[in-house]
N, C-alpha and C. Protein backbone atom coordinates (compact mmCIF):
# COMPACT_ATOMS: atom_id res chain seq x y z
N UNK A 1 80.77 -110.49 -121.21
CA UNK A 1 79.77 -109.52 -120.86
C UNK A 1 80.35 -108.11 -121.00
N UNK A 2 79.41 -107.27 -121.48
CA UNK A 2 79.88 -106.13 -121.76
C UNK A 2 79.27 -105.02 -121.17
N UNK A 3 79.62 -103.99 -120.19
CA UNK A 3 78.56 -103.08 -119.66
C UNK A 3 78.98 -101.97 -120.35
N UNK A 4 78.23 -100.77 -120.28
CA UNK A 4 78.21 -99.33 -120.86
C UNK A 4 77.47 -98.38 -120.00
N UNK A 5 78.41 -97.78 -119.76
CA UNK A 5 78.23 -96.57 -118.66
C UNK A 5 78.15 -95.16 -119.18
N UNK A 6 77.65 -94.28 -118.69
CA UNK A 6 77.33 -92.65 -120.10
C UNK A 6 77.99 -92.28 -118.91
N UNK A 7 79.07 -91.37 -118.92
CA UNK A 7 79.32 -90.18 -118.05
C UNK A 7 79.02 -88.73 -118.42
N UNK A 8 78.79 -87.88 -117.67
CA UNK A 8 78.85 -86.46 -118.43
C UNK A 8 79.08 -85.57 -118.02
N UNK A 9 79.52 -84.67 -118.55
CA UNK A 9 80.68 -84.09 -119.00
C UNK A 9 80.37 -82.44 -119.62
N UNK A 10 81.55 -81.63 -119.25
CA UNK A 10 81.64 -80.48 -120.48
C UNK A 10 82.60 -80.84 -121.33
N UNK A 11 81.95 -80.00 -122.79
CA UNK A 11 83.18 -79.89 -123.82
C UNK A 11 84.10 -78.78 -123.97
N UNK A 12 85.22 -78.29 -123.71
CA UNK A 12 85.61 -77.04 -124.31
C UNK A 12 84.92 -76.16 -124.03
N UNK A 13 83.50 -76.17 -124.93
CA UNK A 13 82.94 -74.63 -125.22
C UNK A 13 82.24 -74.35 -124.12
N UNK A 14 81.62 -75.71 -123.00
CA UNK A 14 80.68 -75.32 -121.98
C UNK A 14 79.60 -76.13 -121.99
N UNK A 15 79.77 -76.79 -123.24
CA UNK A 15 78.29 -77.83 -123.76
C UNK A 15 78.24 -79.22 -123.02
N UNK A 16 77.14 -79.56 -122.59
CA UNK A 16 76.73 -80.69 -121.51
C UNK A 16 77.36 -81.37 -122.91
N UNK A 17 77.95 -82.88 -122.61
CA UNK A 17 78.46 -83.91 -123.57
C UNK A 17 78.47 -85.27 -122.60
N UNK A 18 77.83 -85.92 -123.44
CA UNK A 18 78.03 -87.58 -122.70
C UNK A 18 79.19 -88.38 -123.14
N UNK A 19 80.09 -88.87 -122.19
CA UNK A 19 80.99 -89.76 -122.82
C UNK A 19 80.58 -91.37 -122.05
N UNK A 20 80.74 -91.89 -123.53
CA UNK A 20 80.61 -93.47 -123.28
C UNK A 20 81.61 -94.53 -122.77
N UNK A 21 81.54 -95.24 -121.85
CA UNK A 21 83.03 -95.95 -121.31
C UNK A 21 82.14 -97.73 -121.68
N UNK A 22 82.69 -98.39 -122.49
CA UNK A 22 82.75 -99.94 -122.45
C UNK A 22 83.24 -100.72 -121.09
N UNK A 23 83.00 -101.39 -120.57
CA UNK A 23 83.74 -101.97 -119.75
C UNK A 23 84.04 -103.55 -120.10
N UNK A 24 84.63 -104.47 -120.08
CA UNK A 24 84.41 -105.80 -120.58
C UNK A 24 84.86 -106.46 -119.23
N UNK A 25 84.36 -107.70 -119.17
CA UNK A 25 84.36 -108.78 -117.77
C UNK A 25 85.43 -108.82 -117.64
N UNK A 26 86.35 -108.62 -118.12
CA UNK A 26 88.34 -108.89 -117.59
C UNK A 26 88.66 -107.44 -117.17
N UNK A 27 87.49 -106.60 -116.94
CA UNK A 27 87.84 -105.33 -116.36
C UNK A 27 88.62 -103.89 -117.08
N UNK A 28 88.98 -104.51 -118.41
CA UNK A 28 89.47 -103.36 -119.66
C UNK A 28 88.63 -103.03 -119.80
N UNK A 29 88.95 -101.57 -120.82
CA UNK A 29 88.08 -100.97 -121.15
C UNK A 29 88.18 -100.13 -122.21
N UNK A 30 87.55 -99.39 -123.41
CA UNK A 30 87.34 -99.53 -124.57
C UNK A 30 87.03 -98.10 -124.81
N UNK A 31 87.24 -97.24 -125.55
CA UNK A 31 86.34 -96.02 -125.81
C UNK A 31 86.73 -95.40 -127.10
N UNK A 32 85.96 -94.47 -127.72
CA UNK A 32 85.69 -94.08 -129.50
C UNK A 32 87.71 -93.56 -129.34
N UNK A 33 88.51 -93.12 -129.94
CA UNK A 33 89.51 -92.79 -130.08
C UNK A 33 89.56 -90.94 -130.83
N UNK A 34 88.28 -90.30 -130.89
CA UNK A 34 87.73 -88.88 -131.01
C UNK A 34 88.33 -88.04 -129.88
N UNK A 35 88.83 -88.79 -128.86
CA UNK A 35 89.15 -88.07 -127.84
C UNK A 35 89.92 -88.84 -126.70
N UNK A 36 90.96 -88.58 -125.55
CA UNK A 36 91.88 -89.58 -124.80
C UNK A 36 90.78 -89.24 -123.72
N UNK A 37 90.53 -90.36 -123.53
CA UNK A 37 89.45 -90.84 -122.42
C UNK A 37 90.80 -91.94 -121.32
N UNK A 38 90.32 -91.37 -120.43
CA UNK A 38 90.94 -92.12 -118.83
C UNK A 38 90.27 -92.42 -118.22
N UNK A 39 90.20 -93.85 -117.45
CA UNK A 39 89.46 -94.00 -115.73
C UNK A 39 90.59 -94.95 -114.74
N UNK A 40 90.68 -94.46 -113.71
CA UNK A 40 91.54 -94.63 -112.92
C UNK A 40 90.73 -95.31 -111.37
N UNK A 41 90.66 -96.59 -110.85
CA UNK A 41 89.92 -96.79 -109.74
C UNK A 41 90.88 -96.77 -108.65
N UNK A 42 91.07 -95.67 -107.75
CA UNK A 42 92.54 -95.50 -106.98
C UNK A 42 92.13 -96.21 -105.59
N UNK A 43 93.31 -96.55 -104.89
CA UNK A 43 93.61 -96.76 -103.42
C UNK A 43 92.69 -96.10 -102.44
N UNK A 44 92.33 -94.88 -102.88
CA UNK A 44 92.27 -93.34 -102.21
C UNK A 44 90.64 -93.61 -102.07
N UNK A 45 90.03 -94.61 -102.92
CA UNK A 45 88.68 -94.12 -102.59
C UNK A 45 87.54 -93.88 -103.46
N UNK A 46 88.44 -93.27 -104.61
CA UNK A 46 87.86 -92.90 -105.73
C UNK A 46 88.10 -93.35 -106.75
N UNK A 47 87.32 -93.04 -107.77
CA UNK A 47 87.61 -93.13 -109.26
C UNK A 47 87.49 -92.13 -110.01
N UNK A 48 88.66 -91.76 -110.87
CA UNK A 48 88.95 -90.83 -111.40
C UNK A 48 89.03 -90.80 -112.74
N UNK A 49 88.15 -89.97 -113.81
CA UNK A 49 87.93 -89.89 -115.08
C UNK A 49 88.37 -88.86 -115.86
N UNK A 50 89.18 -88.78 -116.81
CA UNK A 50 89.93 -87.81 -117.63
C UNK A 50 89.54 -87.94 -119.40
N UNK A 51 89.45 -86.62 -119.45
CA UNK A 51 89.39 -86.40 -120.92
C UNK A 51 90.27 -85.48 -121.72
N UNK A 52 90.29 -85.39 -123.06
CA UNK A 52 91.88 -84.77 -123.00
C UNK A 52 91.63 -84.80 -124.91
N UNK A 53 91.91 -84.05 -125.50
CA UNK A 53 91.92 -83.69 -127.05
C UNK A 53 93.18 -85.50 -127.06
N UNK A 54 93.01 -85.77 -128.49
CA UNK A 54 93.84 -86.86 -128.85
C UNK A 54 95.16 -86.31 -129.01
N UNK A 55 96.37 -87.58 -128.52
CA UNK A 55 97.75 -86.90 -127.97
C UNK A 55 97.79 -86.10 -127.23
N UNK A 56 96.87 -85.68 -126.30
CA UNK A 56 97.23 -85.05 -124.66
C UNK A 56 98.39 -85.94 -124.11
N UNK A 57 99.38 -85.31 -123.82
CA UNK A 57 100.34 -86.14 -122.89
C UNK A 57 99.92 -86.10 -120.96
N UNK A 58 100.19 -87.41 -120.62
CA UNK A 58 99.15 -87.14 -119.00
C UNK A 58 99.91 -86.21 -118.35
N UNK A 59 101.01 -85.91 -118.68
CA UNK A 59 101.69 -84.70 -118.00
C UNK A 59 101.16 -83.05 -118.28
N UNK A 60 100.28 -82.65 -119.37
CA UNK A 60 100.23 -81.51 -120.15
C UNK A 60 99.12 -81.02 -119.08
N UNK A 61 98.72 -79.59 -119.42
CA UNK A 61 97.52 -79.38 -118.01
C UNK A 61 96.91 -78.70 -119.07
N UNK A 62 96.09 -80.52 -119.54
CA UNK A 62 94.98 -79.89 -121.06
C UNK A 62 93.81 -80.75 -120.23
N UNK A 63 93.45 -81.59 -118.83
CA UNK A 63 92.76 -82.31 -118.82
C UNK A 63 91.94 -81.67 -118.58
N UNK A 64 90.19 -82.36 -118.72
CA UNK A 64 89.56 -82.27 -117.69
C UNK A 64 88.83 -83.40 -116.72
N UNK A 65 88.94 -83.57 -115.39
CA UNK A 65 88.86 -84.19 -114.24
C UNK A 65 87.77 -84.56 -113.50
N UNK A 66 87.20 -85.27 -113.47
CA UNK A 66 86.41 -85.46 -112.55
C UNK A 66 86.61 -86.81 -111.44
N UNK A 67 86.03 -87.05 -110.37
CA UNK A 67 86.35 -87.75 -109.17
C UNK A 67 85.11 -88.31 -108.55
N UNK A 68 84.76 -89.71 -108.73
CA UNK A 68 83.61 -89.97 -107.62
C UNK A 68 84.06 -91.04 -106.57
N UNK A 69 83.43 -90.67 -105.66
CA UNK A 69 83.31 -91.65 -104.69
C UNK A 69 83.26 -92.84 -104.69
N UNK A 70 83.85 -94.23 -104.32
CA UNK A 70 83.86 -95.65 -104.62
C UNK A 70 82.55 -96.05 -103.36
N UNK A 71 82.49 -95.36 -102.42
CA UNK A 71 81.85 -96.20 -101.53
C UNK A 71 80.48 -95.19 -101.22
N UNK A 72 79.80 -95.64 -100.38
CA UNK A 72 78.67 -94.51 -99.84
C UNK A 72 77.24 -94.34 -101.07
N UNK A 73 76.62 -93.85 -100.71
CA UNK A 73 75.36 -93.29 -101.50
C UNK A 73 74.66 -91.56 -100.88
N UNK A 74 74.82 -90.66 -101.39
CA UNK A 74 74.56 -91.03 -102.70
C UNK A 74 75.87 -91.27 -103.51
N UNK A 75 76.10 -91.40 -104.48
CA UNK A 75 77.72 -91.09 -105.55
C UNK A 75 77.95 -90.12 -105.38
N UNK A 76 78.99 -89.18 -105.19
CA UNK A 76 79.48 -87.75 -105.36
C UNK A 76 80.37 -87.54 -106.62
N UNK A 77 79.59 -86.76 -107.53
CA UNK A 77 80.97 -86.15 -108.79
C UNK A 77 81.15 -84.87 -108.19
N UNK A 78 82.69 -84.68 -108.00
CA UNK A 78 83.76 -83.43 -107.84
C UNK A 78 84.05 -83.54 -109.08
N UNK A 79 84.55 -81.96 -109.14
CA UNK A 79 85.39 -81.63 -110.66
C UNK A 79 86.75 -80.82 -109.91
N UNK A 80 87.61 -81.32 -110.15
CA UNK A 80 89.53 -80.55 -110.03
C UNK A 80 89.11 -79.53 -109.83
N UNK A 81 89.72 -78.73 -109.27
CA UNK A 81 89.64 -77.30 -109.27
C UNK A 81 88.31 -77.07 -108.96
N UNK A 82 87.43 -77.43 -108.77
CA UNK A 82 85.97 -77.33 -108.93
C UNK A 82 85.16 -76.87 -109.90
N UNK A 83 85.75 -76.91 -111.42
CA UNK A 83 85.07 -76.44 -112.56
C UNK A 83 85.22 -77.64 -113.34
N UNK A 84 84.92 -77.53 -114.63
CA UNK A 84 85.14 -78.83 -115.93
C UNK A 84 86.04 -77.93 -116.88
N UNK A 85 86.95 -76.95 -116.84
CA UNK A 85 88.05 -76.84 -117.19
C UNK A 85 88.91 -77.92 -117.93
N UNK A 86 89.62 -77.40 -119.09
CA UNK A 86 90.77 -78.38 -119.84
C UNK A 86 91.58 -77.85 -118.74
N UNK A 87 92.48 -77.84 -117.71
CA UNK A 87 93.45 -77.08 -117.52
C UNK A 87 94.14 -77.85 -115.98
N UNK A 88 94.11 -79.14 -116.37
CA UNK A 88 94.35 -79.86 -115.18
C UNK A 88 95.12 -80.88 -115.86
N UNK A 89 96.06 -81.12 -114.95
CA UNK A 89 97.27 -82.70 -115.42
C UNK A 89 96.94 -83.79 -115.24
N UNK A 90 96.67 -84.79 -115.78
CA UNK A 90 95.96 -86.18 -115.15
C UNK A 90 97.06 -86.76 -114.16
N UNK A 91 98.17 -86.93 -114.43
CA UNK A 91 99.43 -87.37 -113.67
C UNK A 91 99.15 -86.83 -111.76
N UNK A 92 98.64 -85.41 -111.64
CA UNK A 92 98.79 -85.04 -110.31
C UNK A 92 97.14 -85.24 -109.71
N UNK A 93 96.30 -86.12 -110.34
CA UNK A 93 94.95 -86.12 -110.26
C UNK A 93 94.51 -86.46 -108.94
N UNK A 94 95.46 -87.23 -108.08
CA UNK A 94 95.06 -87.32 -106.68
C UNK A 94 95.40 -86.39 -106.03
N UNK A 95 96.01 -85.50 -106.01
CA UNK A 95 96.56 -84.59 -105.30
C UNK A 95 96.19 -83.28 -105.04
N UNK A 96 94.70 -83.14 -106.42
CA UNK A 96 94.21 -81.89 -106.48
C UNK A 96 93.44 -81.56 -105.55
N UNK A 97 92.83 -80.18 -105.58
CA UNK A 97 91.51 -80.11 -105.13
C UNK A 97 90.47 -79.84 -105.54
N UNK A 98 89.22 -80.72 -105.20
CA UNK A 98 88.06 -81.32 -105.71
C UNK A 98 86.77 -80.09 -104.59
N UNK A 99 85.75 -80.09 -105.98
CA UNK A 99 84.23 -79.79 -104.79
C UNK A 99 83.12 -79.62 -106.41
């Protein structure tokens, strides 16, 4: 079984952009290779989604971040820093601050 989830997103310039995440029943997951796509389901609560030009290293502070809530309703998306900025490290992604 295969689900497909749209997230969205800015690009760079400011432009609303949907990114597509595959998910498959063994819980991997799949996406176009146009761009380094991340999702992270942490300890903490959340799940955390990164995007990043191809060859972003997770150390570089080219990401951009977003964070939702695992539990509760409604869902909450935070963005790092509180913008959709490239300019965040995926590596320190729990540690930021979100609104």
């Amino acid at each position: 079984m295969v689900r497909k989830v749209i997230l969205t997103g800015k690009d760079k310039d400011g432009n609303d952009v949907e990114v597509p995440w595959l998910f498959y029943e063994n819980g991997s997951m799949v996406t176009d290779t146009s761009v380094n796509k991340i999702m992270d389901t942490n300890a903490d609560g959340y799940t955390y989604t990164g995007v990043a030009d191809p060859g972003t290293l997770t150390s570089d502070s080219l990401w951009q971040i977003q964070r939702y809530n695992n539990s509760g309703f409604p869902i909450v998306t935070q963005w790092e820093d509180g913008n959709a900025d490239y300019d965040n490290v995926w590596d320190n992604r729990t540690s930021g601050s979100y609104s």
